[in-house]
N, C-alpha and C. Protein backbone atom coordinates (compact mmCIF):
# COMPACT_ATOMS: atom_id res chain seq x y z
N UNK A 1 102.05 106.26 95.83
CA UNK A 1 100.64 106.28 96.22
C UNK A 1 99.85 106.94 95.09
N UNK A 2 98.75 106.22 94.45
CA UNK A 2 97.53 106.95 93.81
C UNK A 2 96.55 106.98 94.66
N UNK A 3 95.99 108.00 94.50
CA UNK A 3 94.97 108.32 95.27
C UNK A 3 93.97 109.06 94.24
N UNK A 4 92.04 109.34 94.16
CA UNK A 4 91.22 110.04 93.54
C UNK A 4 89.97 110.53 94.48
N UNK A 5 90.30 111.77 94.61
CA UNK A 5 89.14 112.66 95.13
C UNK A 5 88.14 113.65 94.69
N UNK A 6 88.21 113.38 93.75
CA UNK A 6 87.25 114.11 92.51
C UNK A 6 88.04 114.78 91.83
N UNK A 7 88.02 115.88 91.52
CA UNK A 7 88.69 116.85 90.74
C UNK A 7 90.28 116.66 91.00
N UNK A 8 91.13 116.60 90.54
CA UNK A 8 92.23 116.63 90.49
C UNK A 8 93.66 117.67 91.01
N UNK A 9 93.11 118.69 90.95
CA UNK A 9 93.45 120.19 90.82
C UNK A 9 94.11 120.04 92.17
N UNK A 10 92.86 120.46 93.36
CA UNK A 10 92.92 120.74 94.72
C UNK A 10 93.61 120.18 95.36
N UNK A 11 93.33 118.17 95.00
CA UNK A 11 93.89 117.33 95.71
C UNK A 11 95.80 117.38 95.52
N UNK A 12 96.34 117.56 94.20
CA UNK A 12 97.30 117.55 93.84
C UNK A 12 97.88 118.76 94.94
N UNK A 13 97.66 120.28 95.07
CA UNK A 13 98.00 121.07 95.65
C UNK A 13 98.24 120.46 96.86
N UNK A 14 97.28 119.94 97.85
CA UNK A 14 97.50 119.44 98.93
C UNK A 14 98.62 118.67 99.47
N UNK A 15 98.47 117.56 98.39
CA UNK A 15 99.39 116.92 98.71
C UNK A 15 100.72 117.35 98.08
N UNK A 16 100.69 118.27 97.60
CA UNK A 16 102.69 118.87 97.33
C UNK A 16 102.95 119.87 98.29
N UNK A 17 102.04 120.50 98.98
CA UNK A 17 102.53 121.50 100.08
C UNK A 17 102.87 120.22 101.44
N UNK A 18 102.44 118.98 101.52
CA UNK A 18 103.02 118.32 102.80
C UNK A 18 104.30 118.04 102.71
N UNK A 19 105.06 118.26 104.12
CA UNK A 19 106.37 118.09 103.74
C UNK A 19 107.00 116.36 103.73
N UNK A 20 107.69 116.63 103.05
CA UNK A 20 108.16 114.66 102.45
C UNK A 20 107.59 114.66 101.46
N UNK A 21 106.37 114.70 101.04
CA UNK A 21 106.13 114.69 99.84
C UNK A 21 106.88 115.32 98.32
N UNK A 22 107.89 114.19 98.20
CA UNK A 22 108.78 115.12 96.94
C UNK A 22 108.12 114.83 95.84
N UNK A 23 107.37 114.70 95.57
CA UNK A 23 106.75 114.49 93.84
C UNK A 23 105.29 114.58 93.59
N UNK A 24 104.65 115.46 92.62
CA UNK A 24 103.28 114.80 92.79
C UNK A 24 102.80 115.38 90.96
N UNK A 25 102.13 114.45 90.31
CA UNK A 25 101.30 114.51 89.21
C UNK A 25 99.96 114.37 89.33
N UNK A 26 99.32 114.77 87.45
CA UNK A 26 97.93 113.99 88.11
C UNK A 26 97.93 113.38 87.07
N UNK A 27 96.79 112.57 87.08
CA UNK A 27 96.17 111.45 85.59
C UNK A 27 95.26 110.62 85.81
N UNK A 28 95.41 109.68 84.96
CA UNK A 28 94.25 108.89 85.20
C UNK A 28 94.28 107.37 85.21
N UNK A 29 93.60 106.91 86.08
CA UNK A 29 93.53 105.38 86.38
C UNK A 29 92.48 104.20 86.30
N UNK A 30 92.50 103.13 86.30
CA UNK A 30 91.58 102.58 86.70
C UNK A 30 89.86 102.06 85.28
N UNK A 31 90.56 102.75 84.29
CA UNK A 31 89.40 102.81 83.10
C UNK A 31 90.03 101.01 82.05
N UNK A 32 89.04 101.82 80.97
CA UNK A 32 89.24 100.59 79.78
C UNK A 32 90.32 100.91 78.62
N UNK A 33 90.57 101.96 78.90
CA UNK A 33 91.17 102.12 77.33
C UNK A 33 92.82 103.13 77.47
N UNK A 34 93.56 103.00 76.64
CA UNK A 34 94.72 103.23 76.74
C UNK A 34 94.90 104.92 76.35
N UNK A 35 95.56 105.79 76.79
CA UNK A 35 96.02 107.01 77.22
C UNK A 35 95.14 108.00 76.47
N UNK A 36 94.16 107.47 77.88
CA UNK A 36 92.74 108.79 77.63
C UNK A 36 92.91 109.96 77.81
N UNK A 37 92.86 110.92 76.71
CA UNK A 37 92.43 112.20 76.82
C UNK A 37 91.40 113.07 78.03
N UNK A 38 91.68 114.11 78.54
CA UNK A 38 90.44 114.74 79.96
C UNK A 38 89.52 114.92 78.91
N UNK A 39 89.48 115.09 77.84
CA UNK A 39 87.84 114.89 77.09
C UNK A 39 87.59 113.69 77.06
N UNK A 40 87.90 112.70 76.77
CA UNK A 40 87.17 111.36 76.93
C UNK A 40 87.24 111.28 78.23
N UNK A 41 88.16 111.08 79.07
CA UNK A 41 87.77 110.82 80.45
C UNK A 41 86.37 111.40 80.92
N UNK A 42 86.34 113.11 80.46
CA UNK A 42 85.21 113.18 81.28
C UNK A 42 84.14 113.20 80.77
N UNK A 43 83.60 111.72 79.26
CA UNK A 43 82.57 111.65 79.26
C UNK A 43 82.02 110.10 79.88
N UNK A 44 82.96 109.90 80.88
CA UNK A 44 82.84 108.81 81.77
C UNK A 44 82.83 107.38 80.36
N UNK A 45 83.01 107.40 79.67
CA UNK A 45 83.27 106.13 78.85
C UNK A 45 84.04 105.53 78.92
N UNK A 46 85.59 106.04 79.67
CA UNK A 46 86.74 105.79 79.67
C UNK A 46 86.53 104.45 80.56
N UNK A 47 86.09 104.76 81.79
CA UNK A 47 86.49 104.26 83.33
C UNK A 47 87.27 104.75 84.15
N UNK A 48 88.44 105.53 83.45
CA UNK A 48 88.99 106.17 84.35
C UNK A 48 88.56 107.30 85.23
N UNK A 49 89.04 107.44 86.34
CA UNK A 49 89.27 108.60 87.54
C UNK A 49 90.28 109.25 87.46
N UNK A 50 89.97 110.44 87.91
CA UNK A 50 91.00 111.54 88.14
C UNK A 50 91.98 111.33 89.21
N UNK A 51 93.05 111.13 88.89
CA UNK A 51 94.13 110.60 90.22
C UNK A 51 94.90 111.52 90.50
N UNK A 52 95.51 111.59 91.69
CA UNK A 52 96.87 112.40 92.18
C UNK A 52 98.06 111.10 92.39
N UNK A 53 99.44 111.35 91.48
CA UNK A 53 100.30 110.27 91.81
C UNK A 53 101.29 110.96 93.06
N UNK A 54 101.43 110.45 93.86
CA UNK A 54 102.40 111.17 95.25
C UNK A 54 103.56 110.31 95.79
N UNK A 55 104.38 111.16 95.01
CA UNK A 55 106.06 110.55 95.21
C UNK A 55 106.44 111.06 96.77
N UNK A 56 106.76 109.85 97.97
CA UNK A 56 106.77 110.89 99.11
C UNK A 56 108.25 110.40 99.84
N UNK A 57 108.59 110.71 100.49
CA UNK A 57 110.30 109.86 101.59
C UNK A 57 109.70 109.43 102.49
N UNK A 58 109.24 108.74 102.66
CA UNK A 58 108.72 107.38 103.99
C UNK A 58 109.65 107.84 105.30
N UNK A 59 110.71 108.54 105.41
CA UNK A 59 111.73 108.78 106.73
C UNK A 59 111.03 110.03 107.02
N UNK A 60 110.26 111.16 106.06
CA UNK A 60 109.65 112.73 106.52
C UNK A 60 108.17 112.19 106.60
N UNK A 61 107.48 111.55 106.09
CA UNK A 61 106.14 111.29 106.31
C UNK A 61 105.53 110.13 105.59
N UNK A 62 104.63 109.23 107.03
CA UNK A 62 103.90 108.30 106.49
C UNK A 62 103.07 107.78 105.97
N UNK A 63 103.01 106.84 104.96
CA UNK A 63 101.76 106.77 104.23
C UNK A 63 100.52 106.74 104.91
N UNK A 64 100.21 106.28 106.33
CA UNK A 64 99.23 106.67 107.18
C UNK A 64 98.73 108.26 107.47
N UNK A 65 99.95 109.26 107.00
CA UNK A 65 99.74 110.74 107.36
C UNK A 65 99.18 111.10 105.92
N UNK A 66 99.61 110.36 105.00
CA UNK A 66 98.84 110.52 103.67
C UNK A 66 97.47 110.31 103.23
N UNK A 67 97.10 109.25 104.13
CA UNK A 67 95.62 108.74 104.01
C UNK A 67 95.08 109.33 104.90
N UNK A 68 95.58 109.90 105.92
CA UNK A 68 94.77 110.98 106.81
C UNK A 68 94.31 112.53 106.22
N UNK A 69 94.96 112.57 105.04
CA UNK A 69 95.01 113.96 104.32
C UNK A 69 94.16 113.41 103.88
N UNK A 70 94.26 112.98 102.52
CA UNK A 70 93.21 111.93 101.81
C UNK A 70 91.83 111.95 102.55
N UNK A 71 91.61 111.44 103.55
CA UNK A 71 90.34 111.21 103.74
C UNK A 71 89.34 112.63 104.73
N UNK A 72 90.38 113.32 104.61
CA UNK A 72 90.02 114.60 105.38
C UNK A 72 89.31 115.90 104.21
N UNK A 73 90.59 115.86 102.87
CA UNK A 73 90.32 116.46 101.96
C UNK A 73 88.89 116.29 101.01
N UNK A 74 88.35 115.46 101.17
CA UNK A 74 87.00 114.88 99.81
C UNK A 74 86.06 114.63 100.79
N UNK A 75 84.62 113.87 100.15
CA UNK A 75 83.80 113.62 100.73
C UNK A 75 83.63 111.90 100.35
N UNK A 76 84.70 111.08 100.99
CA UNK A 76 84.31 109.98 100.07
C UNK A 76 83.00 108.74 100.66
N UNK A 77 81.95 109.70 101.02
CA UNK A 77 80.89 109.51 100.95
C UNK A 77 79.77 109.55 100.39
N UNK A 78 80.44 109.79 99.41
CA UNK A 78 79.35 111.06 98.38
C UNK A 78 80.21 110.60 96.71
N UNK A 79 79.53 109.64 96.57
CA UNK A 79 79.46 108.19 94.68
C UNK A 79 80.25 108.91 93.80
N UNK A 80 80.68 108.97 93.13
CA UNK A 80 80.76 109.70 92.03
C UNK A 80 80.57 110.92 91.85
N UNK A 81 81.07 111.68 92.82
CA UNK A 81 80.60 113.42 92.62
C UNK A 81 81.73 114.03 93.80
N UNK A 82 81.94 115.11 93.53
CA UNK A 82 82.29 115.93 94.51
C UNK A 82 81.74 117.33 94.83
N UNK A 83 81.06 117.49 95.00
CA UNK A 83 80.67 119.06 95.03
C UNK A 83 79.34 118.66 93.80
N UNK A 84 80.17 120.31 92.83
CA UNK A 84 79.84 120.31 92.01
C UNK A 84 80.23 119.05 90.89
N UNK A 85 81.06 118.81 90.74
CA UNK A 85 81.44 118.18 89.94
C UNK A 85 80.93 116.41 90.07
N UNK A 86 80.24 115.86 89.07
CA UNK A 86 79.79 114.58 89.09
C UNK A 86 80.13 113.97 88.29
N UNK A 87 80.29 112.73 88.17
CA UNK A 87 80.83 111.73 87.26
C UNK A 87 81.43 110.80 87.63
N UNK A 88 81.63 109.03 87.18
CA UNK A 88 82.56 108.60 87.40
C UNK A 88 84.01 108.94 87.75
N UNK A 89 84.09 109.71 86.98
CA UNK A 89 85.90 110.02 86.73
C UNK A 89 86.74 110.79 88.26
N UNK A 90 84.90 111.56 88.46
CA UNK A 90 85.25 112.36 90.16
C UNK A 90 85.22 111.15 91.69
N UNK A 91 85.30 109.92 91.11
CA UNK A 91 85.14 109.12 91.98
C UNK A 91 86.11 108.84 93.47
N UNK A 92 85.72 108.03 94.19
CA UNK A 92 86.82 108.62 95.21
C UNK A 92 87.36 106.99 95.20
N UNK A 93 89.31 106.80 95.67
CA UNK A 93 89.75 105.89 95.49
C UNK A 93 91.05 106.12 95.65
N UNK A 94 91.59 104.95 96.05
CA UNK A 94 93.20 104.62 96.34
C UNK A 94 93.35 103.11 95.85
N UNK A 95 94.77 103.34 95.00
CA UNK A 95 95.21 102.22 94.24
C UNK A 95 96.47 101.96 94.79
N UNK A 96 96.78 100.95 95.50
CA UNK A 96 97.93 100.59 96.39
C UNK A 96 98.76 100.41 95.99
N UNK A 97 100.39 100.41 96.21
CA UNK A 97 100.81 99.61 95.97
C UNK A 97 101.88 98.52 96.18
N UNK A 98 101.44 98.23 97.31
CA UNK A 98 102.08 96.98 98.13
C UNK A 98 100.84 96.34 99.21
N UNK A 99 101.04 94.93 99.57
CA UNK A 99 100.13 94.09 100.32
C UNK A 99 100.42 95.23 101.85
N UNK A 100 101.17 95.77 102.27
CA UNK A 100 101.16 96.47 103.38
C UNK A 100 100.16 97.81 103.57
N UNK A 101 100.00 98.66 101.87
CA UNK A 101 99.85 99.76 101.98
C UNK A 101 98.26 99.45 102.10
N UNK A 102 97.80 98.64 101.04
CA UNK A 102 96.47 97.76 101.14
C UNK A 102 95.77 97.89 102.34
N UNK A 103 96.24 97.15 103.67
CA UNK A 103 95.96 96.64 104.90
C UNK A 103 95.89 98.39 105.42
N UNK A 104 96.96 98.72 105.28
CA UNK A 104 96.90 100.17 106.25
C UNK A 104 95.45 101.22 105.71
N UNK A 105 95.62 100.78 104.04
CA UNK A 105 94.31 101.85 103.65
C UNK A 105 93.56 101.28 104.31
N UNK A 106 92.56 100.37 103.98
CA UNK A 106 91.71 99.63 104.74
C UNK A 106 91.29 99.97 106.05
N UNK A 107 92.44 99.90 107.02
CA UNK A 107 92.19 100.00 108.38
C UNK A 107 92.05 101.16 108.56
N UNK A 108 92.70 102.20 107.79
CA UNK A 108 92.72 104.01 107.62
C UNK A 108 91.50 104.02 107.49
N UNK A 109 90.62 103.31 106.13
CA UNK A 109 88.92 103.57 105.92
C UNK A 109 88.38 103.22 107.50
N UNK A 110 88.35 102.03 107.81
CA UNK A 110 87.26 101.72 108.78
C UNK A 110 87.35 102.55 109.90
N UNK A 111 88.78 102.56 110.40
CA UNK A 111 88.24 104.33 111.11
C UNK A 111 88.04 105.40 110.88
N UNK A 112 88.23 105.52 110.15
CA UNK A 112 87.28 107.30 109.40
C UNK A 112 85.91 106.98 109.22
N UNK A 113 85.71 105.63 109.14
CA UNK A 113 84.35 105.32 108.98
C UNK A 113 83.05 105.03 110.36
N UNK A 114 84.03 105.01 111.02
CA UNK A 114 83.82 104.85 112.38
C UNK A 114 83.25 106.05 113.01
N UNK A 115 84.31 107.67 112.70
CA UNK A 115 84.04 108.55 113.42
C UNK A 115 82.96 109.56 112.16
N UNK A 116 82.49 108.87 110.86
CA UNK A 116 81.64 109.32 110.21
C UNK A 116 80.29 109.03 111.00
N UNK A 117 80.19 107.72 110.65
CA UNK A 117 79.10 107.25 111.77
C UNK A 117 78.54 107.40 112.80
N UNK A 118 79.73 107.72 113.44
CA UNK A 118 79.20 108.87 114.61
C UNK A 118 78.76 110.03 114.44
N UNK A 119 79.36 110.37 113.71
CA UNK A 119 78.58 111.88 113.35
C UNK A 119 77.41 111.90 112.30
N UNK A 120 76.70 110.70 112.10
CA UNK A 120 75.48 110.89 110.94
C UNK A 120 75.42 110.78 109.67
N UNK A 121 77.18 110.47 109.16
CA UNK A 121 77.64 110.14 107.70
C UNK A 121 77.25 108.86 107.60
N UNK A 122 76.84 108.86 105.75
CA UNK A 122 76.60 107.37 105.03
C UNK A 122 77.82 106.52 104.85
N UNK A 123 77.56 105.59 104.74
CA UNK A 123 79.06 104.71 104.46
C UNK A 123 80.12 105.11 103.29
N UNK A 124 81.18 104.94 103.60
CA UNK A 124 82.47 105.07 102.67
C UNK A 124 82.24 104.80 101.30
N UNK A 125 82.45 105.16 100.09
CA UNK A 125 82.15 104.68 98.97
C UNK A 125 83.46 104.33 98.38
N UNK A 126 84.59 105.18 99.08
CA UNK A 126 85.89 104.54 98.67
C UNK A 126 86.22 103.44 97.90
N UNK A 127 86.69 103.39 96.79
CA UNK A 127 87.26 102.15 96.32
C UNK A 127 88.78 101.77 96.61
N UNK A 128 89.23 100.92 97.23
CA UNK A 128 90.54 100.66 97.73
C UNK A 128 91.15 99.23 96.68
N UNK A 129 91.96 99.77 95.78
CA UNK A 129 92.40 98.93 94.73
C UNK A 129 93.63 98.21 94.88
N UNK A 130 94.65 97.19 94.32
CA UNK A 130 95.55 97.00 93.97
C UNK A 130 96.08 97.87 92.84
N UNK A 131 96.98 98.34 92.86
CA UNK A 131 97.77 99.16 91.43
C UNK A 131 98.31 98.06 90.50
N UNK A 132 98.58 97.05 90.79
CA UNK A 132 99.29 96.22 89.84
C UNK A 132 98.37 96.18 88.74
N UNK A 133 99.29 96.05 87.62
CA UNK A 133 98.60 96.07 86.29
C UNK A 133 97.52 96.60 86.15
N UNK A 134 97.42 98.06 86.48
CA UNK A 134 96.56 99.31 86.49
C UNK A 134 97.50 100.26 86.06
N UNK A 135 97.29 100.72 84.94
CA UNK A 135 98.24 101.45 84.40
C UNK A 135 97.73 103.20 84.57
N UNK A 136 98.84 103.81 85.19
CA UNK A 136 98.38 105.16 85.39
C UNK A 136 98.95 106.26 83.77
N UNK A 137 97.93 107.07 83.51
CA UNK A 137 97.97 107.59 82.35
C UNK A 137 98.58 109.45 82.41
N UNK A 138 99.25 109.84 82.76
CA UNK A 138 100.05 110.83 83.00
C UNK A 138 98.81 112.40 81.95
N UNK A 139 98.02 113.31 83.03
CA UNK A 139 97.10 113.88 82.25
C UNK A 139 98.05 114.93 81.60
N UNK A 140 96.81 115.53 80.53
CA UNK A 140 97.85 116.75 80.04
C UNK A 140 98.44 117.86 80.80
N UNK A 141 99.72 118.40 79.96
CA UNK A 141 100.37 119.35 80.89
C UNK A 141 100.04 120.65 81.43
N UNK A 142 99.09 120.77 80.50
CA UNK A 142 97.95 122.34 81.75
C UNK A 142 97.28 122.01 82.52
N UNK A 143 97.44 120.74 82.85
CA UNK A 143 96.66 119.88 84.53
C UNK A 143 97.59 119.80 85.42
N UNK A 144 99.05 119.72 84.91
CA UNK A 144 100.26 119.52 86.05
C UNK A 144 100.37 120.96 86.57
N UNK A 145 100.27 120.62 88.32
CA UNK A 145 100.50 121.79 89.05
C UNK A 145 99.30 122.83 88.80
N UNK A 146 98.44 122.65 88.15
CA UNK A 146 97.19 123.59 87.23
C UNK A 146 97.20 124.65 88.76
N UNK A 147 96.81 124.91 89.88
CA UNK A 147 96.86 125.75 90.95
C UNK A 147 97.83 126.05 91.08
N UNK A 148 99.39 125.93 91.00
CA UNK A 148 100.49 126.25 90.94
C UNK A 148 100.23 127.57 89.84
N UNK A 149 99.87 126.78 88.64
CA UNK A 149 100.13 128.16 87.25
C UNK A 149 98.56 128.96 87.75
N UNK A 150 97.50 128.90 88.46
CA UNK A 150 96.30 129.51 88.18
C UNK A 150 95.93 129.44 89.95
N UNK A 151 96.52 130.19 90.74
CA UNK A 151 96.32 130.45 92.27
C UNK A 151 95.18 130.85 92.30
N UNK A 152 93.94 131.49 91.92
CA UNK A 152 92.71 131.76 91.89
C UNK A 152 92.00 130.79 91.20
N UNK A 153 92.55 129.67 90.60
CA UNK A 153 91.74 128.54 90.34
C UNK A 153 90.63 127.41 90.94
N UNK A 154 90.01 126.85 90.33
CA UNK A 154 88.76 126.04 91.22
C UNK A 154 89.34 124.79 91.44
N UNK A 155 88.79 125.10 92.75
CA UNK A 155 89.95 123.98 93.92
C UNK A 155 89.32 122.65 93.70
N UNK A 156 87.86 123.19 93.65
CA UNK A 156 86.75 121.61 93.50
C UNK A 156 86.56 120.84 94.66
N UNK A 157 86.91 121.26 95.57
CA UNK A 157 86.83 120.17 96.85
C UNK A 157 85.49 120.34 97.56
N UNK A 158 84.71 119.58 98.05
CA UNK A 158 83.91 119.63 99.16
C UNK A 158 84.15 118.45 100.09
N UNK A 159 84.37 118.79 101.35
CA UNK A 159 84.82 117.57 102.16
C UNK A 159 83.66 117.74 103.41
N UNK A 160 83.75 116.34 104.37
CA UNK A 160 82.82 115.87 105.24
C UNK A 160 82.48 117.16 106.32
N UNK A 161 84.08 118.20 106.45
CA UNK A 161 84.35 118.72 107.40
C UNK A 161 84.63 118.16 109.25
N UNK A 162 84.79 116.52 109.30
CA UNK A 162 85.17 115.55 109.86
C UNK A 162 86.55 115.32 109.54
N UNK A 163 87.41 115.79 110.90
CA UNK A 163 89.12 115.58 110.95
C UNK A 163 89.06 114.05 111.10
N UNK A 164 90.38 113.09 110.73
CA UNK A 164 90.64 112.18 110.23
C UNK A 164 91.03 111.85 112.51
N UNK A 165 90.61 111.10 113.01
CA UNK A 165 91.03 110.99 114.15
C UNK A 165 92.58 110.91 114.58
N UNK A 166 93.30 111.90 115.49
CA UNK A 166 94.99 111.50 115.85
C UNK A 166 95.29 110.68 116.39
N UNK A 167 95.44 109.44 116.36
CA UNK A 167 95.69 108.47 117.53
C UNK A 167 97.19 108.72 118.18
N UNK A 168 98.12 110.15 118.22
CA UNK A 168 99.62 110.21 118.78
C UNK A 168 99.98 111.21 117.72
N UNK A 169 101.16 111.10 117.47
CA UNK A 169 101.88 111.66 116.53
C UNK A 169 102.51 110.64 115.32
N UNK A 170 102.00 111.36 114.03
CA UNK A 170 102.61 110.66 113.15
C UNK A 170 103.34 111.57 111.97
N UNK A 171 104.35 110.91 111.51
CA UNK A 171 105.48 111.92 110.48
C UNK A 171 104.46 112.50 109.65
């Protein structure tokens, strides 16, 4: 799973403290040009976004419990920005990768979008991609784990404060 919620940092943390989740990097996706530097990335020329890659065991937790994190953690209502932080690159987005995972994001958006709406939120700005032949660009290594090495670090997150709805129990 790639996933982009603005800043990179926070989202990565998140998703390595869930359990099943055995792997997680960050980098970048989705741009024009081949293994962009976080200085070019973030003068938005690139195209790329800031991604979290999340290696997870499908038997401890499902990619549906992933997109429920995902859409709980950011504001992906809110273009190109998170908070403080603005730019393309902070854009919000999931790059699939299988015709199954596709369908599930999708249906994951329209109900989160559902219980936004109810509560007075603008529409989803989410971009929900195919990964194929989207090449993910592995960022530099004082970005891997960056809250791991810097626990008083800037998390960057601002989210809807809207829980992702439970429909039961899921891994």
């Amino acid at each position: 799973m790639y996933c982009a919620t603005g800043c990179f940092w926070g989202a990565e943390r998140r998703f390595w403290q869930l359990p099943g989740v055995m792997e997680t990097s960050v980098g970048y996706m989705g741009g024009r040009t081949s293994n962009p530097t976080y200085e070019e990335v973030c003068t938005g020329d690139t195209g790329h976004a800031e991604v979290v890659k999340i290696v997870f065991d499908e038997s401890t937790i499902s990619y549906q419990r992933l997109l429920e994190e995902f859409w709980t953690m950011h504001d992906p209502t809110s273009l190109n920005r998170q908070g403080g932080d603005i730019g393309t690159q902070y854009r919000s987005a999931i790059f699939t990768v299988s015709p199954e995972h596709y369908v599930t994001a999708v249906q994951s958006r329209n109900i989160y979008q559902g219980v936004l709406t109810s509560e007075g939120f603008d529409e989803i700005t989410t971009e929900i991609l195919d990964a194929t032949g989207v090449e993910y660009f592995l960022a530099e290594e004082y970005h891997q784990k960056y809250l791991q090495k810097n626990p008083n670090g800037y998390d960057c997150h601002s989210s809807t404060g809207i829980a992702y709805p439970t429909m039961g129990v899921s891994a």
